[in-house]
Protein backbone atom coordinates (compact mmCIF):
# COMPACT_ATOMS: atom_id res chain seq x y z
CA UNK A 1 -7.77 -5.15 17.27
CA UNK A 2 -9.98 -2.43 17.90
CA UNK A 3 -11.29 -2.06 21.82
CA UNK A 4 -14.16 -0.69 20.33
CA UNK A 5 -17.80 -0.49 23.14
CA UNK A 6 -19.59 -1.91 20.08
CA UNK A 7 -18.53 -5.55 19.63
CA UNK A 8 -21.31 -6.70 17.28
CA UNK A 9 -21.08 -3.74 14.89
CA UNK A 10 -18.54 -5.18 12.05
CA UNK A 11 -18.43 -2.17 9.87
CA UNK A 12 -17.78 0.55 12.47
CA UNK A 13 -15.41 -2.15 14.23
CA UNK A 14 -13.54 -2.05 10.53
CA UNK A 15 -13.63 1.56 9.52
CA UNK A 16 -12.34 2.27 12.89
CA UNK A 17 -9.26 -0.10 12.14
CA UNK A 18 -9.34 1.06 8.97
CA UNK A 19 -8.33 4.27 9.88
CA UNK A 20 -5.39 3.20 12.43
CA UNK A 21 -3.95 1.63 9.64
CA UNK A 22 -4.15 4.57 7.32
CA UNK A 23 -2.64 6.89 9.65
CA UNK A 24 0.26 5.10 9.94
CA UNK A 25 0.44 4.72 6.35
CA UNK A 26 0.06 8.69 6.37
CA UNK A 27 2.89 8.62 8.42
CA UNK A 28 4.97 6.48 6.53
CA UNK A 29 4.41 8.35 3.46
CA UNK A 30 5.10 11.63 5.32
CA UNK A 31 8.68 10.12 6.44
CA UNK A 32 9.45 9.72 2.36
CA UNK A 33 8.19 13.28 1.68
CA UNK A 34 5.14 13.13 0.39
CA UNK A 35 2.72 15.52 1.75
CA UNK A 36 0.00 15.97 -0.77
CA UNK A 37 -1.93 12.67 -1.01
CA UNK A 38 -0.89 11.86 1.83
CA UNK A 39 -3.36 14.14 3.57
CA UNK A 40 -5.68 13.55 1.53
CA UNK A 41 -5.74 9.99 1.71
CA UNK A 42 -5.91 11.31 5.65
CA UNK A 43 -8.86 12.83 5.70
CA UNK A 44 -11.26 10.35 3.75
CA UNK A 45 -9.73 7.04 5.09
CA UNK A 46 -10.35 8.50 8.32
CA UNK A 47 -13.76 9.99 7.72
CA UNK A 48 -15.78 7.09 6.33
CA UNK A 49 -15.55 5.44 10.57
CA UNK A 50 -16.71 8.81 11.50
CA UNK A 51 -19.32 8.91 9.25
CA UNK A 52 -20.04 5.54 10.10
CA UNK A 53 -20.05 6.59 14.34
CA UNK A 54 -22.76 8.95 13.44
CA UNK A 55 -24.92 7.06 11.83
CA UNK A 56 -24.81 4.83 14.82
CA UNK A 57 -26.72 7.66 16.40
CA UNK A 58 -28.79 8.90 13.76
CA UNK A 59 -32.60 10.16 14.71
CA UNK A 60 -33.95 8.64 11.57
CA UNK A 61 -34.03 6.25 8.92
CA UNK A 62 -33.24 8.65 5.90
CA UNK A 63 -30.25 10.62 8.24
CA UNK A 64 -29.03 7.07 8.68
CA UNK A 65 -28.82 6.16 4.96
CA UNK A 66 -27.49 9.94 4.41
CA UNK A 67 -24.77 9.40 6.88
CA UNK A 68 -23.76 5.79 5.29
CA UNK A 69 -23.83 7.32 2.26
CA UNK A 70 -21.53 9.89 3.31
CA UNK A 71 -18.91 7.00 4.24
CA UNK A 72 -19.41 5.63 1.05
CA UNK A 73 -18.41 8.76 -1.54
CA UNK A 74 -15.19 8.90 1.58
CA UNK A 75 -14.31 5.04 1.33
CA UNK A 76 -14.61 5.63 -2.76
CA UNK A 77 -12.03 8.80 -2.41
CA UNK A 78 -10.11 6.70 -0.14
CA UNK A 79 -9.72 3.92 -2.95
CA UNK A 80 -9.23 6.61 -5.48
CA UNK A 81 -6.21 8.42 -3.62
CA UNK A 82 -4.46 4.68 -2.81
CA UNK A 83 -4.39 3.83 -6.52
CA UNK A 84 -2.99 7.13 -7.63
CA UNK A 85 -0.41 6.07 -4.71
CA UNK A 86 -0.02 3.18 -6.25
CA UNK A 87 0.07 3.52 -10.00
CA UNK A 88 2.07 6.48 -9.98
CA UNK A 89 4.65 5.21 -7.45
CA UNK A 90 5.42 8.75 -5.72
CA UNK A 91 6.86 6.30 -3.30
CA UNK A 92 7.52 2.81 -3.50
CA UNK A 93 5.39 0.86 -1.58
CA UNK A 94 2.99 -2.22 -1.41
CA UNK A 95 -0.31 -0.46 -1.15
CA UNK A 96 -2.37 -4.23 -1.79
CA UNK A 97 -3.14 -4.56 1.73
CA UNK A 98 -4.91 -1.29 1.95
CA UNK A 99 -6.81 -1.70 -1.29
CA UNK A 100 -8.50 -4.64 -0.67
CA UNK A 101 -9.52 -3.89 2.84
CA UNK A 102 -10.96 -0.46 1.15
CA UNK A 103 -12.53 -2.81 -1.45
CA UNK A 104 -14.13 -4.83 1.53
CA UNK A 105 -15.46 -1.40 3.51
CA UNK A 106 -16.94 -0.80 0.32
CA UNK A 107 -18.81 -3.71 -0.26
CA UNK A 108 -20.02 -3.68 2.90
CA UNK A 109 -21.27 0.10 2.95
CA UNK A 110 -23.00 -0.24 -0.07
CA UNK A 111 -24.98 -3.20 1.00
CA UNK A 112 -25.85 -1.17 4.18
CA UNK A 113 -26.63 1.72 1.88
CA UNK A 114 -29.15 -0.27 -0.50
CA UNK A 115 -30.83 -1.78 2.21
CA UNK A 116 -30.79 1.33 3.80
CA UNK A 117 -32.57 3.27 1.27
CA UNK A 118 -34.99 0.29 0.19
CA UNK A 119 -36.26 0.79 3.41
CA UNK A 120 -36.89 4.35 3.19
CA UNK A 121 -38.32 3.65 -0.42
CA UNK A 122 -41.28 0.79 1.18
CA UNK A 123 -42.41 3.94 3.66
C-alpha cells in the first residue's frame, strides 16, 4: 500500500500504486528481453500519477482539468501498450491484472475530467 501524505485522495493514492506495479512489470519484461514496449509502457504508466501530483497543485481550475487530462491521453497509452503486450504475446504473460486496474484509473480520470471541465464550462 502506498504511504502516500494524501490519504483521502483515491486517484493519486492509485496512480501512484499504479505505477509501482508497472515498474516491476517493466522489469519483468526487461528480464525476458523485451526492451521496446517495455519502456514505453514505462513512461505513460508512470506519468498519468505524475500528472495526477500536479494537478494536486494546480493554480487554477482550467490548469487542473488540463493536467487531468494529461493523465488521461497517458492512462489511454498505458492501456494501449498492455494490449499490444498482450495480444501479440512478445512474452508470455498474464497482463489481466494490469488491464483492469488501467480500466479502473480510467474511469475514474474521466469522471474527474468531465466534472472538471463542466465546471470550467458554468464560469
Amino acid at each position: 500500500m502506498t504511504d502516500s501524505y494524501d490519504k483521502d485522495n483515491v486517484v493519486l493514492n492509485k496512480s501512484f500504486d499504479f505505477a509501482l506495479e508497472i515498474i516491476e512489470l517493466y522489469k519483468f519484461l526487461k528480464s525476458k528481453n523485451e526492451f521496446v514496449i517495455s519502456k514505453q509502457l514505462l513512461r505513460s504508466g508512470t506519468s498519468i500519477g505524475a500528472n495526477i501530483e500536479e494537478a494536486t497543485a494546480a493554480q487554477t481550475k482550467k490548469d487542473f482539468a488540463t493536467k487531468m487530462s494529461l493523465a488521461s491521453k497517458e492512462a489511454r497509452e498505458t492501456r494501449y501498450w498492455l494490449r499490444l503486450l498482450n495480444k501479440s504475446k512478445l512474452v508470455e504473460y498474464d497482463y489481466k491484472n494490469y488491464l483492469n486496474k488501467i480500466d479502473e484509473l480510467i474511469r475514474i480520470i474521466t469522471a474527474i475530467v468531465k466534472t472538471a471541465q463542466s465546471n470550467l464550462s458554468k464560469h
